[in-house]
Structures are given as C-alpha cells and as structure tokens.
N, C-alpha and C. Protein backbone atom coordinates (compact mmCIF):
# COMPACT_ATOMS: atom_id res chain seq x y z
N UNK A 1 12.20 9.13 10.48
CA UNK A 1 13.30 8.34 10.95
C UNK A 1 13.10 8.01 12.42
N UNK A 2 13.63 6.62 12.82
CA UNK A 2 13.36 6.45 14.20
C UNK A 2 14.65 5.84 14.56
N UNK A 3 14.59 6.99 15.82
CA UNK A 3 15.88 6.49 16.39
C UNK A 3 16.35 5.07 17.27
N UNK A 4 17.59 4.80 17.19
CA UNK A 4 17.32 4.00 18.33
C UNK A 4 19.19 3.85 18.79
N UNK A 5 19.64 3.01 19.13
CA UNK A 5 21.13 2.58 19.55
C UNK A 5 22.27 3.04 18.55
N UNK A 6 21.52 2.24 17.71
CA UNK A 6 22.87 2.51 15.94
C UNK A 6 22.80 3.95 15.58
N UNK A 7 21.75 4.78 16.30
CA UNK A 7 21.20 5.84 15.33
C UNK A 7 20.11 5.73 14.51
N UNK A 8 19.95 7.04 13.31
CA UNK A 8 19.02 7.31 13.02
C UNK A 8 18.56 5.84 11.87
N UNK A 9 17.30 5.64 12.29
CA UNK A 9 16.45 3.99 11.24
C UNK A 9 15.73 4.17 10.57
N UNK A 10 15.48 3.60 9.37
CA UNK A 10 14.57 3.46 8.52
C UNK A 10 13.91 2.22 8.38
N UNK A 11 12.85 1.72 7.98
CA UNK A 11 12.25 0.21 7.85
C UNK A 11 11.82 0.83 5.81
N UNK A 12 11.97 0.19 5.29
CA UNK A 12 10.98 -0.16 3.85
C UNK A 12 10.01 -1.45 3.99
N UNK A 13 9.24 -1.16 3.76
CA UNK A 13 8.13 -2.30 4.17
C UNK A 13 7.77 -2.16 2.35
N UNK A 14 7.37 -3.38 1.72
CA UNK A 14 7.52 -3.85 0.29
C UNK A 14 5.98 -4.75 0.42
N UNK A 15 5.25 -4.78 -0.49
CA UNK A 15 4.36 -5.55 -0.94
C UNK A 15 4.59 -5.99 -2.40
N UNK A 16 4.90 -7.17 -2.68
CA UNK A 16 5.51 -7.76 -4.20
C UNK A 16 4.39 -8.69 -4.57
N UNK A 17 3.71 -8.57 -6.18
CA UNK A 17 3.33 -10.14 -6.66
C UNK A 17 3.79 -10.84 -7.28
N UNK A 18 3.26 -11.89 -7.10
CA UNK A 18 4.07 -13.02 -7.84
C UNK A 18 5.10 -13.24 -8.64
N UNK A 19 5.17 -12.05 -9.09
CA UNK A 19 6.55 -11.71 -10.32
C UNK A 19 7.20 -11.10 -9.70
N UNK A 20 8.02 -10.88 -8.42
CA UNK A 20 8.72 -9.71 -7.82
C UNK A 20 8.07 -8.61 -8.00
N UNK A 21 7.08 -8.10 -8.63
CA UNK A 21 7.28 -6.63 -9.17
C UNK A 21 6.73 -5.94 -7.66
N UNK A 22 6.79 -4.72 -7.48
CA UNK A 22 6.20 -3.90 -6.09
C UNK A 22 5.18 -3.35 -6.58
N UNK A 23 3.80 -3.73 -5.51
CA UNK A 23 2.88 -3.14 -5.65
C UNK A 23 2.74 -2.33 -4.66
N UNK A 24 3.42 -2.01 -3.53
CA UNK A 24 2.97 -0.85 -2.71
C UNK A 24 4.61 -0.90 -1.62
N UNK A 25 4.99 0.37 -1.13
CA UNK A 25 5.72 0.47 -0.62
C UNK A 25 5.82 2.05 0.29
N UNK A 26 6.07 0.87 1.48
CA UNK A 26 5.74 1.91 3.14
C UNK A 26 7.08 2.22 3.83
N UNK A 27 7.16 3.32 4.14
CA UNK A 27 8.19 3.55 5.00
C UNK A 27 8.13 3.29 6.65
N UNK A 28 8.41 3.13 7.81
CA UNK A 28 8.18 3.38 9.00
C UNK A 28 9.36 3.25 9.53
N UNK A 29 9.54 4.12 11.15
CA UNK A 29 10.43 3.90 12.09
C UNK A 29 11.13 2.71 12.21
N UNK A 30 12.74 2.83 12.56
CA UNK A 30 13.54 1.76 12.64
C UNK A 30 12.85 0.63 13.90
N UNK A 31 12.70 1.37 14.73
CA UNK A 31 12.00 0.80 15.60
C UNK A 31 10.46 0.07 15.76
N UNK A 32 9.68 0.47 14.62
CA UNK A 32 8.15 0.55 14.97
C UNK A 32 8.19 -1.25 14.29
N UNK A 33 7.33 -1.84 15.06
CA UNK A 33 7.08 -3.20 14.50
C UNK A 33 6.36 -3.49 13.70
N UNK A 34 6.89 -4.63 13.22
CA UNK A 34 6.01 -4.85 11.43
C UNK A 34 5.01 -5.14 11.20
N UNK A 35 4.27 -6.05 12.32
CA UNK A 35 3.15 -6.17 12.25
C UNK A 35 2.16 -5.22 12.17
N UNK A 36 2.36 -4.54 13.04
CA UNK A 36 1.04 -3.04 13.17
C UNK A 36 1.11 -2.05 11.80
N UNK A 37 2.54 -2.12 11.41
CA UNK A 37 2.94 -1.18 10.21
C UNK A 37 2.21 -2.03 9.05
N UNK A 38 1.68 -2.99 8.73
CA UNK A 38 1.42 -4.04 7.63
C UNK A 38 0.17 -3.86 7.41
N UNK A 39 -0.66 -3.57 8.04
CA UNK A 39 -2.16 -3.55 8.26
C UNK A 39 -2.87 -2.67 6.94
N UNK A 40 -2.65 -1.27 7.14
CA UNK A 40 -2.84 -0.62 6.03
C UNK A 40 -2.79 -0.78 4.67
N UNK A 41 -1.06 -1.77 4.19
CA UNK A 41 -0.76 -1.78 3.07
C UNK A 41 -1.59 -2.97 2.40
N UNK A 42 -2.12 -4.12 3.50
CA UNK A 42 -2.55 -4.91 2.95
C UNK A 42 -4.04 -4.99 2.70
N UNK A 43 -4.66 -3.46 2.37
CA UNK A 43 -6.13 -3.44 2.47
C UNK A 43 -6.06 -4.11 0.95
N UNK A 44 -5.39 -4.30 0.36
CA UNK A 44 -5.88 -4.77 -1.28
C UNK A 44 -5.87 -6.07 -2.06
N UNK A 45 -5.65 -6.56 -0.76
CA UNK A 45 -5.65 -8.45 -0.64
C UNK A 45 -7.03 -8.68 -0.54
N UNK A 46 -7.16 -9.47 -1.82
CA UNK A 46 -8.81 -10.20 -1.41
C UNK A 46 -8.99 -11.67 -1.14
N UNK A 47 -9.76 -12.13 -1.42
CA UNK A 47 -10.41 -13.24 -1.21
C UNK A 47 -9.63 -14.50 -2.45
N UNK A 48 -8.81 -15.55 -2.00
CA UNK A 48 -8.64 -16.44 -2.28
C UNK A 48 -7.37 -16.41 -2.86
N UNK A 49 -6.30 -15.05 -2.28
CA UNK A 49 -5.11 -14.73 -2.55
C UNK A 49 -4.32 -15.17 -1.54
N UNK A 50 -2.93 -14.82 -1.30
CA UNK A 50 -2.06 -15.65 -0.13
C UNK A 50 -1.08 -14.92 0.27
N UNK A 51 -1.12 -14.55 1.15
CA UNK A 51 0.04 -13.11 1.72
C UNK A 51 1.27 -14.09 2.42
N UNK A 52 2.31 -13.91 2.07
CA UNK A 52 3.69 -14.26 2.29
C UNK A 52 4.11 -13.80 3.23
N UNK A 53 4.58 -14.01 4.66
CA UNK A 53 5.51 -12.83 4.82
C UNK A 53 6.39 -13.78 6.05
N UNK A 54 7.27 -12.97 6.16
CA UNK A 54 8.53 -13.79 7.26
C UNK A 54 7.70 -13.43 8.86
N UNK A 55 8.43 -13.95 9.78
CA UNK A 55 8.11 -13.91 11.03
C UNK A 55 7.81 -12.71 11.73
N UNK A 56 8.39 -11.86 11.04
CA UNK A 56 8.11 -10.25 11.98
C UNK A 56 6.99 -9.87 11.77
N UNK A 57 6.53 -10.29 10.87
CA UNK A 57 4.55 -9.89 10.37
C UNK A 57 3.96 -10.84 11.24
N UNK A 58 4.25 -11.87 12.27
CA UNK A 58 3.33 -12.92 12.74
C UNK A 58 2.66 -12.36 14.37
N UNK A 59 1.50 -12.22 13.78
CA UNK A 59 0.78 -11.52 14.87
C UNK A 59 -0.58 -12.09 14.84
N UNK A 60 -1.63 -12.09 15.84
CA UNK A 60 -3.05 -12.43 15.94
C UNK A 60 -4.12 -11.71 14.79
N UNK A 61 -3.49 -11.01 15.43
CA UNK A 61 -4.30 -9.39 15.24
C UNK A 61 -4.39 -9.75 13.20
N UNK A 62 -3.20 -9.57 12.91
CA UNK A 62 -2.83 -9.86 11.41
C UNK A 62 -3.23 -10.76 10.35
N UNK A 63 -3.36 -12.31 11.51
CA UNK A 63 -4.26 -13.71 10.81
C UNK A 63 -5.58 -13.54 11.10
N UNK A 64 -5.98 -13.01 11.96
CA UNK A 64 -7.50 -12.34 11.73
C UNK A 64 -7.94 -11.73 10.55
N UNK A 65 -7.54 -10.79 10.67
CA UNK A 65 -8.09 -9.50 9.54
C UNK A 65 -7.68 -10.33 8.56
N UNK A 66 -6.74 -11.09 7.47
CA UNK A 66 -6.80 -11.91 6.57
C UNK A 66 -7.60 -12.86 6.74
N UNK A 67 -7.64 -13.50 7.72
CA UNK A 67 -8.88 -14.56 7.77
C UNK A 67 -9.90 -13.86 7.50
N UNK A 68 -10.30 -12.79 8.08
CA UNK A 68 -11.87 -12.55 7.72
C UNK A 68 -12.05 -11.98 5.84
N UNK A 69 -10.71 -11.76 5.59
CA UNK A 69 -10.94 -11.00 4.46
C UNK A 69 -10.61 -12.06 3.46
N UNK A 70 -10.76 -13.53 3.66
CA UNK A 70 -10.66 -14.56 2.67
C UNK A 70 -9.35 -14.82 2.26
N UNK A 71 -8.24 -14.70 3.01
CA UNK A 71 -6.46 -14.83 2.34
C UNK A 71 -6.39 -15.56 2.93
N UNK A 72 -5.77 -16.12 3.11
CA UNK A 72 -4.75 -17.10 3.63
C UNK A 72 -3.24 -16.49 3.41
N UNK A 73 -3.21 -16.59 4.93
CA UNK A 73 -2.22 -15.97 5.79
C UNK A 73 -0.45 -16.67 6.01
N UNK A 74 0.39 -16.97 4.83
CA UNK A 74 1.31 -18.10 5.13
C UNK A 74 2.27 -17.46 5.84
N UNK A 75 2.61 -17.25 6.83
CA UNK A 75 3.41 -16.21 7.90
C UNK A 75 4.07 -17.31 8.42
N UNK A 76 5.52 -17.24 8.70
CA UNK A 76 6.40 -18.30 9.28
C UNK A 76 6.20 -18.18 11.30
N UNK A 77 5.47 -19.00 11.40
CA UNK A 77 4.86 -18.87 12.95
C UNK A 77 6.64 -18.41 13.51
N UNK A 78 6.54 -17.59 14.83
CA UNK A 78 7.47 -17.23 15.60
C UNK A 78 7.67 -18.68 16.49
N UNK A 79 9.06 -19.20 16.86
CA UNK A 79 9.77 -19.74 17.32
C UNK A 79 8.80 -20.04 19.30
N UNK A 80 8.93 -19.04 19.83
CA UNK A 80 7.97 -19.39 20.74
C UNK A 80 6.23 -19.68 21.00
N UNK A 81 6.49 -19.90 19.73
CA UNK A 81 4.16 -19.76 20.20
C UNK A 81 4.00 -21.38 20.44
N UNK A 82 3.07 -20.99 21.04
CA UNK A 82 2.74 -22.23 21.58
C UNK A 82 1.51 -23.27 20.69
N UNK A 83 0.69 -22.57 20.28
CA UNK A 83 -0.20 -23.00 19.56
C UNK A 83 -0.14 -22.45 17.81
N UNK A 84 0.81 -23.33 16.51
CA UNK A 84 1.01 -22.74 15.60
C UNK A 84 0.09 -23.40 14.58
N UNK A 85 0.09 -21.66 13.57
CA UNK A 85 -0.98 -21.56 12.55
C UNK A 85 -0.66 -22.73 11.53
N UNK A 86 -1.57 -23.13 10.83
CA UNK A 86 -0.98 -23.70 9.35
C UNK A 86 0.01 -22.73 9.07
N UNK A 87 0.95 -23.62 8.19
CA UNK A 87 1.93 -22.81 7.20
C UNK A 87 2.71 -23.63 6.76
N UNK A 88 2.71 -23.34 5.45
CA UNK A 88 3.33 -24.05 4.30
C UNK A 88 4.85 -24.38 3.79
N UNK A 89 5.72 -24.65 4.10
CA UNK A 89 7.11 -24.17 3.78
C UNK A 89 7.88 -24.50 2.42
N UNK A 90 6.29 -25.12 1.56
CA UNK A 90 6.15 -24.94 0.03
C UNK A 90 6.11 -23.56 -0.44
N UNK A 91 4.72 -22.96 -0.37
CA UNK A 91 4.46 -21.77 -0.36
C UNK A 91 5.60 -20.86 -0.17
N UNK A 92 5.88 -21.14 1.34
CA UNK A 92 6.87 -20.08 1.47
C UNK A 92 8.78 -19.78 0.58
N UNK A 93 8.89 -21.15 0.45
CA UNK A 93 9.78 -20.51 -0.69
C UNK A 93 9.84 -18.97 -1.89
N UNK A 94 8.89 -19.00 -2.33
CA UNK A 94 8.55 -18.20 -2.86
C UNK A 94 8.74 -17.10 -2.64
N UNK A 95 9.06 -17.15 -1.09
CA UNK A 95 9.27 -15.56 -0.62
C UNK A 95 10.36 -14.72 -0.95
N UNK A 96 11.05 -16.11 -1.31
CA UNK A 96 12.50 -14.95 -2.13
C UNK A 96 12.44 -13.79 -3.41
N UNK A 97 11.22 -13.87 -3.58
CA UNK A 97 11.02 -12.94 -4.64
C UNK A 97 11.01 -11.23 -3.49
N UNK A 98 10.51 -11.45 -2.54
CA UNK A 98 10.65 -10.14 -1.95
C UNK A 98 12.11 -9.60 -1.55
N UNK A 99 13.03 -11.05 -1.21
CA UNK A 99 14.31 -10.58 -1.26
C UNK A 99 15.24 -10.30 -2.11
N UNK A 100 14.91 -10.82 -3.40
CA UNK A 100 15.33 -10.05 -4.64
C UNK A 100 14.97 -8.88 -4.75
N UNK A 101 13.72 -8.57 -4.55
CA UNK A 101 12.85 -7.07 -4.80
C UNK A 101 14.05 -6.29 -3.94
N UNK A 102 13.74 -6.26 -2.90
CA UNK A 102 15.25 -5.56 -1.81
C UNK A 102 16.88 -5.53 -2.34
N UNK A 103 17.19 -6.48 -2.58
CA UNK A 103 18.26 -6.95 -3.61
C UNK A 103 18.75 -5.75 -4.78
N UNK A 104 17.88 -5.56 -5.37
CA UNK A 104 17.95 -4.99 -6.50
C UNK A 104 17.38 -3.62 -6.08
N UNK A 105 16.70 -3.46 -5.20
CA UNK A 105 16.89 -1.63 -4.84
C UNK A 105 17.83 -1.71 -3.89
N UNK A 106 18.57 -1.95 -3.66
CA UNK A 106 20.08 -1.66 -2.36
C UNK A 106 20.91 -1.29 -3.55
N UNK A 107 20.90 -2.05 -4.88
CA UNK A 107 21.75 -1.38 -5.65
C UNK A 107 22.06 -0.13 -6.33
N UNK A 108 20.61 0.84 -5.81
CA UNK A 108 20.89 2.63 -5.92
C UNK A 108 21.30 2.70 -4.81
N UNK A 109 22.60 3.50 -4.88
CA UNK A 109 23.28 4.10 -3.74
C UNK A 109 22.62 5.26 -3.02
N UNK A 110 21.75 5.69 -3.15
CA UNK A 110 20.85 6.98 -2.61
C UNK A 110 19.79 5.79 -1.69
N UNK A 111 19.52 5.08 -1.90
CA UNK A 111 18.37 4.46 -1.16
C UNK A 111 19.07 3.36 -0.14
N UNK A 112 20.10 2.87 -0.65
CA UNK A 112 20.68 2.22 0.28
C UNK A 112 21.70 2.82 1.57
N UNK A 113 21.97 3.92 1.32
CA UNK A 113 22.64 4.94 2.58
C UNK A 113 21.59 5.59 2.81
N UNK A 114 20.75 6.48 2.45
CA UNK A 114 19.59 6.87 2.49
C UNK A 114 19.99 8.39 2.89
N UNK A 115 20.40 9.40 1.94
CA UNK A 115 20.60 10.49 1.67
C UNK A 115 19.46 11.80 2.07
N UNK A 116 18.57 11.12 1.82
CA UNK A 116 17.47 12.21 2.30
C UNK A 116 17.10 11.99 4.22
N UNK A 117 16.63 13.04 4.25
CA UNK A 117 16.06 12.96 5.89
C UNK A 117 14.94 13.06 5.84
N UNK A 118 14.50 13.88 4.85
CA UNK A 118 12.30 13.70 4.51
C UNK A 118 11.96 12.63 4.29
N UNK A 119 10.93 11.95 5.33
CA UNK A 119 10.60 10.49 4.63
C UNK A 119 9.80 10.56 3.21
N UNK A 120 8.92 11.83 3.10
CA UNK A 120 8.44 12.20 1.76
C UNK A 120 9.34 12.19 0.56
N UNK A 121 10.85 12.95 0.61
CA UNK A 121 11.65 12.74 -0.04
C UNK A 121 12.29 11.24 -0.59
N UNK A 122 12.43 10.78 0.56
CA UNK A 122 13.31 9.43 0.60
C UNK A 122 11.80 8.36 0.39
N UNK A 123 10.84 8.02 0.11
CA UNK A 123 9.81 7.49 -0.11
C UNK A 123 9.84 7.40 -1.22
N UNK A 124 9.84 8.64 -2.22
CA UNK A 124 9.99 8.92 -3.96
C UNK A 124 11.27 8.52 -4.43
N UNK A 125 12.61 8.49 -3.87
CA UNK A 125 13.58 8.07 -3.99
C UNK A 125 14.02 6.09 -3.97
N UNK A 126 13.36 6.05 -3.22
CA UNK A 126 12.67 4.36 -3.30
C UNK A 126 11.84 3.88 -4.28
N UNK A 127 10.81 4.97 -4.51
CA UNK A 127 9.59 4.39 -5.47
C UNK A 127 10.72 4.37 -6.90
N UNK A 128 10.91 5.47 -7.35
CA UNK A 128 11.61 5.70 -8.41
C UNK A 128 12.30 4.59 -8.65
N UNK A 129 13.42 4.51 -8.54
CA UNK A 129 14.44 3.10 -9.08
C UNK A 129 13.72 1.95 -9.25
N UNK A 130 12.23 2.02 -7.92
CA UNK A 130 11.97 0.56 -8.35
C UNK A 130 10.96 0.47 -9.44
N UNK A 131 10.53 1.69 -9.82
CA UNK A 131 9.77 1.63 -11.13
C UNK A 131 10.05 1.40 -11.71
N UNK A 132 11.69 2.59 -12.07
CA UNK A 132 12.44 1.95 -13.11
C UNK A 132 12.73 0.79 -13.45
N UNK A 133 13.22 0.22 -12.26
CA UNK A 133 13.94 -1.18 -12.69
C UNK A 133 13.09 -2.50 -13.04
N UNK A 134 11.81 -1.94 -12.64
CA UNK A 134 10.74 -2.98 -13.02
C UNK A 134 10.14 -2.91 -14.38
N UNK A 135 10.43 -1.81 -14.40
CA UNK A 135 9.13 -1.69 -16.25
C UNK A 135 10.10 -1.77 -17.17
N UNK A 136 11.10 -1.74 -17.02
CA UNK A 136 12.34 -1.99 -17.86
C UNK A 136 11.98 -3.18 -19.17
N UNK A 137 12.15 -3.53 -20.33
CA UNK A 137 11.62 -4.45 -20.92
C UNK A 137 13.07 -5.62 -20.91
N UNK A 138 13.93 -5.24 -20.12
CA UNK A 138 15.20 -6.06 -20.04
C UNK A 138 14.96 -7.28 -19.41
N UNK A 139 14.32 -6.57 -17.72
CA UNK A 139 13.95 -7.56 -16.76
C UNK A 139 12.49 -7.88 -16.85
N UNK A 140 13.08 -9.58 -16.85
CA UNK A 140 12.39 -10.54 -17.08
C UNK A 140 11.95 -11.38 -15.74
N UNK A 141 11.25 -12.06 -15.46
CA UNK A 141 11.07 -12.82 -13.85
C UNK A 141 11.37 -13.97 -14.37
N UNK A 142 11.56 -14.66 -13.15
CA UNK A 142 12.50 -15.81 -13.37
C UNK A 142 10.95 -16.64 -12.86
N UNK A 143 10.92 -17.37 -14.37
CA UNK A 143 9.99 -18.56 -14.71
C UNK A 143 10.07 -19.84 -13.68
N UNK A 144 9.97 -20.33 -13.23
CA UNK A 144 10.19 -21.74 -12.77
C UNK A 144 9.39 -23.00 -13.73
C-alpha cells in the first residue's frame, strides 16, 4: 500500500485481450507511476500485436521497448508533448474493454474497499473474482 493525502492506495494495473478477458494483473503503490509499473507486465507482447493504453502509460522509455519489440504502441499522447506519436483514435476505442474489465471487478465488495492489507492477500482476492467471472460460460463478449 502506498500512502499518500487520502491515505492508504492501491493501483490494479490490468492487461486485457481483445475479449476483455485478463491476462495478467499487477498491483503497485497509490502513488508509484504507471509507466515504470507497466514494463514488466508487458514482457509478453510480441511482434505485430498493439498495446492500448490511456495516457498515464505515455512515456519514451515505454514506445521504445515496444518499438523494438515489434508492437505498436497506441498510447493516447499526453496533452503537453510537444512532438506527438502516431495514434489512432480508431484503435483506441476499443479500450473500453479494459474499463469494463474494472467495471465488473468493483462489483466484489472485498476488492473494491479492499479488505486485506497483504498485497499478496489482496492480489489473490482480485485474481479470484476475475477468474471467476471470466470463465463463467454465461459471459459472453460483446461481438461488434
């Protein structure tokens, strides 16, 4: 947990494909920024895939290491840069599938107040529901 003004923070950092479903999910400090926290989860992006992500992931450092690793990087450039990346705001629609993914785990009440203080604890408490709620043969992804 990382503290800060409000008190004690949590971040869930989510990696989703194409179907909403979660393929990897990170915890870090309320405080710690998203970019540096992203690095790790995305060692499993290869070559000729397309990483989504909103503005708090938009870093140098970040369109590099996807550039070299063959992705294409559709990151909503930050408001002040001066010199901005391609980016698609086709593509990026799409991103609402990660905010559904979030969506639908806020709806366990254990993960959305966040009951545990072990991030080990509260990590499995996250994973869980969203297993559940994914392998479920109920939910279906929404086709376009």
């Amino acid at each position: 947990m990382g503290r800060s003004r409000g008190g004690l923070t949590t971040k869930i950092h989510a990696l989703v494909d194409a179907n909403g479903l979660p393929v990897a999910l990170k915890l870090t400090e309320g405080q710690a920024h998203d970019g540096r926290s992203a690095a790790d989860m995305l060692q499993g992006l290869g070559a000729g895939q397309i990483l989504i992500a909103d503005r708090a992931y938009d870093s140098d450092l970040l369109r590099q290491n996807m550039t070299a690793r063959g992705v294409f990087a559709n990151i909503k450039p930050l408001a002040r840069r001066l010199d901005k990346p391609a980016f698609s705001p086709f593509l990026y629609r799409s991103r609402n599938r990660v905010e559904r993914f979030f969506n639908k785990l806020k709806h366990f009440r254990a993960v959305a107040t966040r009951y545990e203080k072990h991030a080990a604890n509260y990590c499995v408490r996250a994973r869980t529901p969203a297993s559940a709620c994914f392998s479920s043969s109920s939910w279906k992804p929404k086709t376009s």
